[in-house]
PDB file of N, CA and C in Angstrom:
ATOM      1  N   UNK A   1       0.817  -1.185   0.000  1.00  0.00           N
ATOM      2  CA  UNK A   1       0.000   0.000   0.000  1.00  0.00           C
ATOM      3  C   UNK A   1       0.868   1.260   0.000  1.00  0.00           C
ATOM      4  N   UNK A   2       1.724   1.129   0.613  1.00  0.00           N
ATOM      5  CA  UNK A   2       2.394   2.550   1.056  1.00  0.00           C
ATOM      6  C   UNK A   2       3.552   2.470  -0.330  1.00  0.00           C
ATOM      7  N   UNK A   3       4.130   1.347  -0.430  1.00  0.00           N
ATOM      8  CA  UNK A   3       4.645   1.387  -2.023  1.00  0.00           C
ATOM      9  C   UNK A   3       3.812   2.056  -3.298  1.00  0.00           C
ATOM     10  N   UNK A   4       2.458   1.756  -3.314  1.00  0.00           N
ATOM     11  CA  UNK A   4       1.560   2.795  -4.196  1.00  0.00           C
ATOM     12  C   UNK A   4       1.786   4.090  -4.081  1.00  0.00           C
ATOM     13  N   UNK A   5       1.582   4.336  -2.635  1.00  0.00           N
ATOM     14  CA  UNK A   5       1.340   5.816  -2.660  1.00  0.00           C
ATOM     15  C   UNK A   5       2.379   6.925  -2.561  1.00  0.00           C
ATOM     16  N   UNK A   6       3.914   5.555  -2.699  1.00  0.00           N
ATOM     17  CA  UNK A   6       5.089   6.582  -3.260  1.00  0.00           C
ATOM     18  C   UNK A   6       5.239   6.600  -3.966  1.00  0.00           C
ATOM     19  N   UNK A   7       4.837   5.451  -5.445  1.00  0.00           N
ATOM     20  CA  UNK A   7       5.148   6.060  -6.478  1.00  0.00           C
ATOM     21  C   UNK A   7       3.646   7.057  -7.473  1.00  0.00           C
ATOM     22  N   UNK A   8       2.788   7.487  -6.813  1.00  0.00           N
ATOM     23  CA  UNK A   8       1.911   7.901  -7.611  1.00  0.00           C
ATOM     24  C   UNK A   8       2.276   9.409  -6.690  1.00  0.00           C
ATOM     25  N   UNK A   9       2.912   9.441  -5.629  1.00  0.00           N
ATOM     26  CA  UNK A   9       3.277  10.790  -5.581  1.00  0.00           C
ATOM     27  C   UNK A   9       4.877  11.341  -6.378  1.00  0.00           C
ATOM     28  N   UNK A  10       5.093   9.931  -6.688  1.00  0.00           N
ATOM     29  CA  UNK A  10       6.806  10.191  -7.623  1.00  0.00           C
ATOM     30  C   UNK A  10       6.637  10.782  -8.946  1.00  0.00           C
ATOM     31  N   UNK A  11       5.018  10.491  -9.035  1.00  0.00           N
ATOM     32  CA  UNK A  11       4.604  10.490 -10.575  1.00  0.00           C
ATOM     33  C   UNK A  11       3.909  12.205 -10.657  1.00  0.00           C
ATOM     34  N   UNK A  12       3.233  12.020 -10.015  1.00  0.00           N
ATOM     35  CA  UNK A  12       2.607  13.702  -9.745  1.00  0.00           C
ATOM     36  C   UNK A  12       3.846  14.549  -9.835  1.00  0.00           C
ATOM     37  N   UNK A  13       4.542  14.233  -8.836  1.00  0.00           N
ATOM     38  CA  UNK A  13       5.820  15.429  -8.483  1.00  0.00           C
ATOM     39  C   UNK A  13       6.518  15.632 -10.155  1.00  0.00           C
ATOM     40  N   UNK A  14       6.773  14.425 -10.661  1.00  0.00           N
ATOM     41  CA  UNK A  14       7.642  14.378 -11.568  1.00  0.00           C
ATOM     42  C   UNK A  14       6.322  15.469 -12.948  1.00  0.00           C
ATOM     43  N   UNK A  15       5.404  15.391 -12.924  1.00  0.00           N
ATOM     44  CA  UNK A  15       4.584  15.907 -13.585  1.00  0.00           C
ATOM     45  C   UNK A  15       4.834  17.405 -13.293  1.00  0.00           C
ATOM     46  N   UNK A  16       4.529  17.754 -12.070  1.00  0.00           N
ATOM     47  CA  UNK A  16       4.759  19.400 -11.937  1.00  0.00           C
ATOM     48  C   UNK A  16       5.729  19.618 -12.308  1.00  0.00           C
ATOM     49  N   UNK A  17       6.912  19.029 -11.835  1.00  0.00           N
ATOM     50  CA  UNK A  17       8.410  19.380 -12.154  1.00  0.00           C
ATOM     51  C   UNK A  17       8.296  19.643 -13.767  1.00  0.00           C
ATOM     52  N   UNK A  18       7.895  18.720 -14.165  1.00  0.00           N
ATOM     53  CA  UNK A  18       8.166  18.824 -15.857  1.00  0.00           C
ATOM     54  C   UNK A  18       7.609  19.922 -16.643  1.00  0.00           C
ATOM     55  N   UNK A  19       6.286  20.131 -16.168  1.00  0.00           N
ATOM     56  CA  UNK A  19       5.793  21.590 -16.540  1.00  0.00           C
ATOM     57  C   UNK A  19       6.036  22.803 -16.007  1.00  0.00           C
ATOM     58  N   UNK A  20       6.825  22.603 -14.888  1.00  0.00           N
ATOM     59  CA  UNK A  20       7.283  23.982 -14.346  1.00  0.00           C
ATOM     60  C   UNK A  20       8.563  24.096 -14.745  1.00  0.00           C
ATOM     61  N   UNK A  21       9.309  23.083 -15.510  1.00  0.00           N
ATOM     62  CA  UNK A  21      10.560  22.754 -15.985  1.00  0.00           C
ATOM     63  C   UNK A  21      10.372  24.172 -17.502  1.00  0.00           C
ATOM     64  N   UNK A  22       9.732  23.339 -18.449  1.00  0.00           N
ATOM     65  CA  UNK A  22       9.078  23.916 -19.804  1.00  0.00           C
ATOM     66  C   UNK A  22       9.205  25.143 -19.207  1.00  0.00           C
ATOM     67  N   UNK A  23       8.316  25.441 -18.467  1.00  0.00           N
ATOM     68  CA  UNK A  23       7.630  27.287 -18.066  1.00  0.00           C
ATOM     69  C   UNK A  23       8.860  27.679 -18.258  1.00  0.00           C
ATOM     70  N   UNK A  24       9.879  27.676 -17.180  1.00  0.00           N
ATOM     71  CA  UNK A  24      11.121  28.318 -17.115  1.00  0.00           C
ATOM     72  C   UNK A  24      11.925  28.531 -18.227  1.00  0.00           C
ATOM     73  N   UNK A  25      12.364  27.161 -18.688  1.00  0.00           N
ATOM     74  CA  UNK A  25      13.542  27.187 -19.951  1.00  0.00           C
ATOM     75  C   UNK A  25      13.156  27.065 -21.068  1.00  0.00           C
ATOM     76  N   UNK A  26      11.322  27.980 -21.431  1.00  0.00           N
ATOM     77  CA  UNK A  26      11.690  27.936 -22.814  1.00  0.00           C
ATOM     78  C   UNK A  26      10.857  27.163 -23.814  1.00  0.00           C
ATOM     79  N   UNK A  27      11.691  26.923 -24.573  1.00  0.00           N
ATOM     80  CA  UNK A  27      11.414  26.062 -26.395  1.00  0.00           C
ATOM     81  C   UNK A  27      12.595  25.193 -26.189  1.00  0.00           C
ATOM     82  N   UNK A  28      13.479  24.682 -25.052  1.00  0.00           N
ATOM     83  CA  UNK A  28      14.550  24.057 -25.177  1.00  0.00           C
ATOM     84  C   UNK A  28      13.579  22.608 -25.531  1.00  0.00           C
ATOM     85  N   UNK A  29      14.501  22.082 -26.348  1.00  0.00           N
ATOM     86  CA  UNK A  29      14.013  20.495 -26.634  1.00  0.00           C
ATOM     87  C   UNK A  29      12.402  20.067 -27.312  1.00  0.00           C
ATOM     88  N   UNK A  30      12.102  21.091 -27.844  1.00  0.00           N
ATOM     89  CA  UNK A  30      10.841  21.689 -28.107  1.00  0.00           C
ATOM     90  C   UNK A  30      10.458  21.646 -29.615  1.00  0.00           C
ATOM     91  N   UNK A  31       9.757  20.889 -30.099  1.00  0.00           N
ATOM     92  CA  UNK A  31       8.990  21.141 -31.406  1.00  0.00           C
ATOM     93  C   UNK A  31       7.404  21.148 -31.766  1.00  0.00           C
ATOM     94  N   UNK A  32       6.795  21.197 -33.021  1.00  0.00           N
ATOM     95  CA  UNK A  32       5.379  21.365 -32.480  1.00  0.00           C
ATOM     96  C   UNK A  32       5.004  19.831 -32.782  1.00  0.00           C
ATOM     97  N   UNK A  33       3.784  19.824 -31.711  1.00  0.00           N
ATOM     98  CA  UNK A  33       3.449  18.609 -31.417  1.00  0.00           C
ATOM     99  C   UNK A  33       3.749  17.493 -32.173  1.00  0.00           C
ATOM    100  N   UNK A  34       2.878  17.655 -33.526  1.00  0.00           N
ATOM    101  CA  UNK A  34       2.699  16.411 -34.377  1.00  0.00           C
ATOM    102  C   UNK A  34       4.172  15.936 -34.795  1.00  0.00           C
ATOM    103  N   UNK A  35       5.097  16.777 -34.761  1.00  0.00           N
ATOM    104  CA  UNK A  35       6.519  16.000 -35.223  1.00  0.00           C
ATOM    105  C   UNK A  35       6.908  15.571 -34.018  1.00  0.00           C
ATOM    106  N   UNK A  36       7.038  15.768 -33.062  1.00  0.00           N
ATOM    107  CA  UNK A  36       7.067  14.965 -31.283  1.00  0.00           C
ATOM    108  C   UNK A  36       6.549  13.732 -31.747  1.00  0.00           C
ATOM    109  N   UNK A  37       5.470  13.858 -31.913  1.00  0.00           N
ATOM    110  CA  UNK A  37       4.245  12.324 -31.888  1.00  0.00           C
ATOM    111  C   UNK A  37       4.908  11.515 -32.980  1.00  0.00           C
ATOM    112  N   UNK A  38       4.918  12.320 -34.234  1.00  0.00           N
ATOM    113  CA  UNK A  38       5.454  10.972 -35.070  1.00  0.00           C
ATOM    114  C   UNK A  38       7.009  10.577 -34.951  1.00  0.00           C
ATOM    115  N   UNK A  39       7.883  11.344 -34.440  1.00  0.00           N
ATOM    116  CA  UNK A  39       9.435  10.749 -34.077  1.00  0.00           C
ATOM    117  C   UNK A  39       9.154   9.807 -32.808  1.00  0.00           C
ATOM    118  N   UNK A  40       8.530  10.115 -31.617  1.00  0.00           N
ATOM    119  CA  UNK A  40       7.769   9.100 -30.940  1.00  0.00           C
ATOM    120  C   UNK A  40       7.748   7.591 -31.227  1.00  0.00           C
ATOM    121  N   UNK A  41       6.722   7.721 -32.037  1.00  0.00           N
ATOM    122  CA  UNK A  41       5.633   6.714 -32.690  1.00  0.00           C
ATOM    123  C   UNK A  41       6.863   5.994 -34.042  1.00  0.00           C
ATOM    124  N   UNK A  42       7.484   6.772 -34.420  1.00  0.00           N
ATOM    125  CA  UNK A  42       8.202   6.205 -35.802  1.00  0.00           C
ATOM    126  C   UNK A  42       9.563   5.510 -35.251  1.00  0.00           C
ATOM    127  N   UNK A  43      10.089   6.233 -34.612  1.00  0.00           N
ATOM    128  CA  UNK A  43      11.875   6.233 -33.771  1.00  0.00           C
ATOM    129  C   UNK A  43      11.626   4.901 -32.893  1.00  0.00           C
ATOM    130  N   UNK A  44      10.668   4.991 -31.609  1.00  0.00           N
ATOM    131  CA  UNK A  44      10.643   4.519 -30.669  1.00  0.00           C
ATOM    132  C   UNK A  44       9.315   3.569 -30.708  1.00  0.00           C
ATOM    133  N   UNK A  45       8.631   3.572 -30.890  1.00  0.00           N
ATOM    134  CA  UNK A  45       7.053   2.877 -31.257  1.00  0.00           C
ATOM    135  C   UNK A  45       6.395   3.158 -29.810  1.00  0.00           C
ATOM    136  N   UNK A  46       6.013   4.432 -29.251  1.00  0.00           N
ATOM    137  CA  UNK A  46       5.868   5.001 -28.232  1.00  0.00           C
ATOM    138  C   UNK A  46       4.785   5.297 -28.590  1.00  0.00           C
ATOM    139  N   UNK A  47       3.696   5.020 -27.872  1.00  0.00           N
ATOM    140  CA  UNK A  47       2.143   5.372 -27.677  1.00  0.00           C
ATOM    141  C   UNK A  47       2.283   6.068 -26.506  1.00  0.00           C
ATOM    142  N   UNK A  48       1.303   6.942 -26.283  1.00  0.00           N
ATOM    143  CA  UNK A  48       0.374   7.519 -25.391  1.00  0.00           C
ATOM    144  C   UNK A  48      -0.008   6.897 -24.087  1.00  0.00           C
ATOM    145  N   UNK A  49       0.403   6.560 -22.912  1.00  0.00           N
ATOM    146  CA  UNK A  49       0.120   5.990 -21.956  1.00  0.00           C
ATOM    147  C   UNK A  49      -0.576   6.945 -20.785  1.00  0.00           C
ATOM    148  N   UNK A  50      -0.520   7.785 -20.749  1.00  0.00           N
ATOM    149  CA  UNK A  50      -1.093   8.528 -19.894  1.00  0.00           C
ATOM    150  C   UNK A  50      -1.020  10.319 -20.093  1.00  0.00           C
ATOM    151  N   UNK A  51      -2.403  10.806 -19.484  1.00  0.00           N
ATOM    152  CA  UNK A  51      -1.987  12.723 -19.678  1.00  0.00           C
ATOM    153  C   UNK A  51      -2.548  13.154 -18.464  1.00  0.00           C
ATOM    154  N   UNK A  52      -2.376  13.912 -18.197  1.00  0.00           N
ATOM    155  CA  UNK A  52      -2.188  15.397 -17.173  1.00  0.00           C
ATOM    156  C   UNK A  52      -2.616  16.558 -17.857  1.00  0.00           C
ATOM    157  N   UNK A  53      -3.310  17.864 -16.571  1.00  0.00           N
ATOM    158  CA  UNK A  53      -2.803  18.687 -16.566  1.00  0.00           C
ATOM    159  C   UNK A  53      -2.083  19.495 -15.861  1.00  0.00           C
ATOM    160  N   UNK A  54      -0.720  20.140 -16.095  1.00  0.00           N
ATOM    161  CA  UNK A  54      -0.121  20.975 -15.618  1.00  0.00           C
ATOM    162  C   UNK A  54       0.051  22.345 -15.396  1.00  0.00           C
ATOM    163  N   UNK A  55       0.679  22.784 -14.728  1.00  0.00           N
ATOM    164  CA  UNK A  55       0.868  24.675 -14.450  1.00  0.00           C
ATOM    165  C   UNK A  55       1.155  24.886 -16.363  1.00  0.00           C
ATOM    166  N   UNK A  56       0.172  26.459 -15.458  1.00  0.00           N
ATOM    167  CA  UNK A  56      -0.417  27.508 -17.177  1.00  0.00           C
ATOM    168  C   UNK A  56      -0.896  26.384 -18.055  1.00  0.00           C
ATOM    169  N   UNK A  57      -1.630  25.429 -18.286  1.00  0.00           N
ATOM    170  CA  UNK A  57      -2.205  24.888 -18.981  1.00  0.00           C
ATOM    171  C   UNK A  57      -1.732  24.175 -19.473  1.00  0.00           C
ATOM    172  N   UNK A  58      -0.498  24.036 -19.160  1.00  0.00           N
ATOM    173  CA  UNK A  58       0.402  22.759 -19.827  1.00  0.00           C
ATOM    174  C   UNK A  58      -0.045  21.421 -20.360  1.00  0.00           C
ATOM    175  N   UNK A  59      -0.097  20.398 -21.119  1.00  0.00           N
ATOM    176  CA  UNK A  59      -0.169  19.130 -20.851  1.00  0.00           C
ATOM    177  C   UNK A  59       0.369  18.358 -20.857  1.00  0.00           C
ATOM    178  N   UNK A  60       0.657  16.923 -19.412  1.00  0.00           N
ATOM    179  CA  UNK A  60       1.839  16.635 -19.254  1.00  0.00           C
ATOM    180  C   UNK A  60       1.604  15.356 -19.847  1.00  0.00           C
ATOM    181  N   UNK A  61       2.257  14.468 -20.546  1.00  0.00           N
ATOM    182  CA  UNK A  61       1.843  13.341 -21.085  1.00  0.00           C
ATOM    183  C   UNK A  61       3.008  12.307 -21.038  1.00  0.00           C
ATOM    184  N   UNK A  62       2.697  10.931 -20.561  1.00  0.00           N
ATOM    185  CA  UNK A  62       3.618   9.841 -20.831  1.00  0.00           C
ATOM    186  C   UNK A  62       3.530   8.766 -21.881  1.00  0.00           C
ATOM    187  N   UNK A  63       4.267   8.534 -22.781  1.00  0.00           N
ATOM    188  CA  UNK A  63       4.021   7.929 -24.057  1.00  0.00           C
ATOM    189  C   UNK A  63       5.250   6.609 -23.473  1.00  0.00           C
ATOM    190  N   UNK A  64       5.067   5.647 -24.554  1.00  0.00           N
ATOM    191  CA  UNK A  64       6.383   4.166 -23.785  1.00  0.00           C
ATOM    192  C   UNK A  64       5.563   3.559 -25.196  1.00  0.00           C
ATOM    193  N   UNK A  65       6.470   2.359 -25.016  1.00  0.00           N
ATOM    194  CA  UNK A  65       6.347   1.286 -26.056  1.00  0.00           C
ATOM    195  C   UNK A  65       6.285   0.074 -24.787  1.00  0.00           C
ATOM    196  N   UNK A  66       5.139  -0.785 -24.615  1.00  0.00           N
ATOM    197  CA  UNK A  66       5.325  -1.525 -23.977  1.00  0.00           C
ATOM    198  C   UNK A  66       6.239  -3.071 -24.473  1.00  0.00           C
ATOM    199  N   UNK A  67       7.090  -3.280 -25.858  1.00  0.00           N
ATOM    200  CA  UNK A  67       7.710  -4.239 -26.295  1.00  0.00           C
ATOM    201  C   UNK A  67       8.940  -3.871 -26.380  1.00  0.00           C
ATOM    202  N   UNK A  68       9.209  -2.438 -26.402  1.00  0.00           N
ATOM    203  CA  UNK A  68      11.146  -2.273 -26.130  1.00  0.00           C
ATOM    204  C   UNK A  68      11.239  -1.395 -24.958  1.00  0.00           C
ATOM    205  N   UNK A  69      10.311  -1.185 -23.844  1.00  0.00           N
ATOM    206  CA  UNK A  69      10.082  -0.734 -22.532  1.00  0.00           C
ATOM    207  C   UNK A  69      10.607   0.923 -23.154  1.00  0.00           C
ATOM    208  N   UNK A  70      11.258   1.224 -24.066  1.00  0.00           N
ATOM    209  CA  UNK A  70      11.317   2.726 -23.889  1.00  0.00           C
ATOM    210  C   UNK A  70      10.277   3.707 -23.254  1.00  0.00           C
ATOM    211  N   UNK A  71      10.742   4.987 -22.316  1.00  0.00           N
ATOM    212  CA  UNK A  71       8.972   6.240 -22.054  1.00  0.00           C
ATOM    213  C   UNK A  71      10.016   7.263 -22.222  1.00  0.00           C
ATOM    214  N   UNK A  72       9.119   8.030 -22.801  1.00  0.00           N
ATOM    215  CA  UNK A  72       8.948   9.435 -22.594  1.00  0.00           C
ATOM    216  C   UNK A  72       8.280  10.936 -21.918  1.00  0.00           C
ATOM    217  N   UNK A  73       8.695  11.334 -21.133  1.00  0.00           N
ATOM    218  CA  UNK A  73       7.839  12.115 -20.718  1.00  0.00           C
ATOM    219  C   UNK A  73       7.969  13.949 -21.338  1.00  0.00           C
ATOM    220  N   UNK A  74       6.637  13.965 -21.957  1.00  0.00           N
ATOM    221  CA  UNK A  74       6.391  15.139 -22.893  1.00  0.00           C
ATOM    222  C   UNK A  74       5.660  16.452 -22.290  1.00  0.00           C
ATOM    223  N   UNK A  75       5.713  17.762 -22.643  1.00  0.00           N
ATOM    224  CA  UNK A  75       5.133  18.284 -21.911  1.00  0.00           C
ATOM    225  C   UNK A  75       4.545  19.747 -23.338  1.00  0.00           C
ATOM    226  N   UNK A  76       2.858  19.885 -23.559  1.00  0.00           N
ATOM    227  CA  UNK A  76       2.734  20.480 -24.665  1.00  0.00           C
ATOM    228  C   UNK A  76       2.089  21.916 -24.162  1.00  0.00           C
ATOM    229  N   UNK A  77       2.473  23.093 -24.671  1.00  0.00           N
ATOM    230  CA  UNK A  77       2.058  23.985 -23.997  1.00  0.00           C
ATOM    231  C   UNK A  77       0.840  24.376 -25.155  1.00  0.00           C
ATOM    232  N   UNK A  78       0.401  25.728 -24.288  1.00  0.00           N
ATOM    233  CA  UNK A  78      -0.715  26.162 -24.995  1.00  0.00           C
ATOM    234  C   UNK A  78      -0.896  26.579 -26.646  1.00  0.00           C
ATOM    235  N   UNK A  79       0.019  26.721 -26.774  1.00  0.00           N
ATOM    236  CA  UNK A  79       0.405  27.109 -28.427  1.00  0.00           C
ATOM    237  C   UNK A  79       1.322  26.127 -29.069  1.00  0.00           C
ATOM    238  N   UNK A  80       0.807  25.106 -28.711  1.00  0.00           N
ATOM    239  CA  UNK A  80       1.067  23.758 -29.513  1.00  0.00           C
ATOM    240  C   UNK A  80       2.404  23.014 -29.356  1.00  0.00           C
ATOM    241  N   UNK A  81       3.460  23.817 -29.126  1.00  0.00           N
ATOM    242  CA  UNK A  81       4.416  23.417 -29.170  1.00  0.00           C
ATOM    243  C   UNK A  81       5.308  21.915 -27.661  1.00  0.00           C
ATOM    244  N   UNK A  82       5.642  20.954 -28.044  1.00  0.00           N
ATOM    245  CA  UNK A  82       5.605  19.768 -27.709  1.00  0.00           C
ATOM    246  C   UNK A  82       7.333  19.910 -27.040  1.00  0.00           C
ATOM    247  N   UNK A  83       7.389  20.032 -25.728  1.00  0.00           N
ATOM    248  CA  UNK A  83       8.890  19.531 -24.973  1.00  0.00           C
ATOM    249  C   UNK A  83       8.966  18.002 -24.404  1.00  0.00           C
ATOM    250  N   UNK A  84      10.139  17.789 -24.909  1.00  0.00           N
ATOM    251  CA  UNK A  84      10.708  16.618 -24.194  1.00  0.00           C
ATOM    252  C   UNK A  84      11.741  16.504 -22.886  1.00  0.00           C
ATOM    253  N   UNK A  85      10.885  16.109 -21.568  1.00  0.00           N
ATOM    254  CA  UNK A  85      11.730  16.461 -20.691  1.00  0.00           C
ATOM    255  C   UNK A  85      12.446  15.372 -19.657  1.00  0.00           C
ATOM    256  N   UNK A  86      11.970  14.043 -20.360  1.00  0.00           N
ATOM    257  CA  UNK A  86      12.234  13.068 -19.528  1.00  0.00           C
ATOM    258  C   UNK A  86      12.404  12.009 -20.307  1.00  0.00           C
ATOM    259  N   UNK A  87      13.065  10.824 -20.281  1.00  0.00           N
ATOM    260  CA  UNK A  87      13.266   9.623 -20.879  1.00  0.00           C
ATOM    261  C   UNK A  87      14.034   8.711 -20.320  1.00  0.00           C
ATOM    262  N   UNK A  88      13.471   7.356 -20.801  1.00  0.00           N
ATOM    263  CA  UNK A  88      14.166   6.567 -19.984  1.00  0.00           C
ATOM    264  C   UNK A  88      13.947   5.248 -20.705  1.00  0.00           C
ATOM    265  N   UNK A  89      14.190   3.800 -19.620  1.00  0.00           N
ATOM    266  CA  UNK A  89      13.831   2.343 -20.461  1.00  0.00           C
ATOM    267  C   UNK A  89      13.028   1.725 -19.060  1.00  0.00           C
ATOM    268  N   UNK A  90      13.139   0.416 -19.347  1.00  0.00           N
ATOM    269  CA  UNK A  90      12.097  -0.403 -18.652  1.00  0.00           C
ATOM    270  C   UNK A  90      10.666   0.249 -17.826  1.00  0.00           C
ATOM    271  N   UNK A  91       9.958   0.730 -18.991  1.00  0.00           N
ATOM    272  CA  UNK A  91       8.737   0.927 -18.585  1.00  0.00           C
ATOM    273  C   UNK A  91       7.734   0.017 -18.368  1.00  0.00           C
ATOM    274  N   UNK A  92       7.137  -0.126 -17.084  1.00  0.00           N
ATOM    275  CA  UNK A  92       5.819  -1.251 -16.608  1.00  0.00           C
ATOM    276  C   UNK A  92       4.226  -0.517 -16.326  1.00  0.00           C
ATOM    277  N   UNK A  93       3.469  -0.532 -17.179  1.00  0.00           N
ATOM    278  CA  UNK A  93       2.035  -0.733 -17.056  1.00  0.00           C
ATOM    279  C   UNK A  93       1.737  -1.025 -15.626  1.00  0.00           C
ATOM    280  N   UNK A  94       1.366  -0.302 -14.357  1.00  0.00           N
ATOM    281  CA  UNK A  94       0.651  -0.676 -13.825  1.00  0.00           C
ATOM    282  C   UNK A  94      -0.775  -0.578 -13.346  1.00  0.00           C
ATOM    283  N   UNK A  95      -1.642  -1.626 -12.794  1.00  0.00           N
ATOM    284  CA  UNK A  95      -2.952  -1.442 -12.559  1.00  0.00           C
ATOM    285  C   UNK A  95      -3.190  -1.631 -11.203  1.00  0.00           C
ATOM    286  N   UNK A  96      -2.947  -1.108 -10.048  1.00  0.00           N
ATOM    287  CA  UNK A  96      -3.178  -1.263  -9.248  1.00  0.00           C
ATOM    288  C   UNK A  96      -4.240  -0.659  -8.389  1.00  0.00           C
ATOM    289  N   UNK A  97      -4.920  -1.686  -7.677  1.00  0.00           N
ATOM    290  CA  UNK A  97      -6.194  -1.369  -7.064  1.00  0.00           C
ATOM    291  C   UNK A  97      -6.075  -0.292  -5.576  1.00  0.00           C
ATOM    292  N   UNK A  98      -6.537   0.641  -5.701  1.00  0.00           N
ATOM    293  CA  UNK A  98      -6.960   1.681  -4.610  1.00  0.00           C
ATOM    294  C   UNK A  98      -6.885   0.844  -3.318  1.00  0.00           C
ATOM    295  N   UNK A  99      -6.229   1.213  -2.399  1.00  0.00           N
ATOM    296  CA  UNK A  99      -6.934   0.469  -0.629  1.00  0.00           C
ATOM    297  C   UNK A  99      -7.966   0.334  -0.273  1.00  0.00           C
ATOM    298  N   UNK A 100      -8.460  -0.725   0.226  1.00  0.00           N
ATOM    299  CA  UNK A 100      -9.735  -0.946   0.696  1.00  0.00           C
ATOM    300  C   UNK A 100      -9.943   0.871   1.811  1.00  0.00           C
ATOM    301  N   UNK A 101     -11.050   1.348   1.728  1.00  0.00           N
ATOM    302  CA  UNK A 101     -11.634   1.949   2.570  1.00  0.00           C
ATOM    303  C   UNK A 101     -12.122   1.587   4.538  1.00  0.00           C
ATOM    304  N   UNK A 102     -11.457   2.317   5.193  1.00  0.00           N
ATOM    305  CA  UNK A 102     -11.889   1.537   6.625  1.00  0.00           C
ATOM    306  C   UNK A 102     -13.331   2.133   7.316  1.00  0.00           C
ATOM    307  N   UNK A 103     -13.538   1.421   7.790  1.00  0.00           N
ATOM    308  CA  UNK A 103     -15.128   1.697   8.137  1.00  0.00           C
ATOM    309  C   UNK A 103     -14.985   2.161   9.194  1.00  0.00           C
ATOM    310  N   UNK A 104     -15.352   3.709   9.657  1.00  0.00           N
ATOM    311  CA  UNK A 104     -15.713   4.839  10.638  1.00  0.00           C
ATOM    312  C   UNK A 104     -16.795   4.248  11.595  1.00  0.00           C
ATOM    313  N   UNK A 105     -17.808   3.523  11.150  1.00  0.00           N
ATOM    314  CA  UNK A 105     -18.929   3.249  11.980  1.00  0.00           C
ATOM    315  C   UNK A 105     -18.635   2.603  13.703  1.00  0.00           C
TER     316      UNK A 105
END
């Protein structure tokens, strides 16, 4: 349980960070979206695994290939333009179920 709830706060944190990352520095590492998506999708065979939203409207998004574990973590601001601020390998899908609720009564 408490293993969940460090990494879904590892994941949040890492989300703000990334869009408050963008805010600061820019257009660094930065192109507009659709060429992000298809170097993604073409380079890496990286789908879409998860989105956010972040500070000033950001959107924070994690893309991976679940057969060569590559992720990426992307971050697209309001005027389209697509940063790359994170990457890595052995990415895992998880589904894990919420804690049971304890009964107050």
């Amino acid at each position: 349980m408490m293993n969940t709830m460090f990494k879904m706060t590892m994941i949040l944190g890492v989300m703000v960070l990334a869009a408050s990352h963008v805010a600061a520095e820019g257009t660094r590492n930065c192109a507009p979206r659709q060429m992000v998506l298809e170097q993604l999708a073409d380079k890496y065979g990286e789908t879409r695994q998860s989105i956010g939203l972040g500070t000033n409207n950001a959107v924070v998004e994690i893309f991976a290939s679940p057969e060569t574990g590559t992720w990426t973590i992307t971050v697209t601001t309001p005027d389209g333009q697509t940063c790359l601020v994170a990457s890595g390998q052995s990415f895992e899908a998880l589904a894990e179920a919420l804690p049971a609720q304890g009964n107050d009564a």
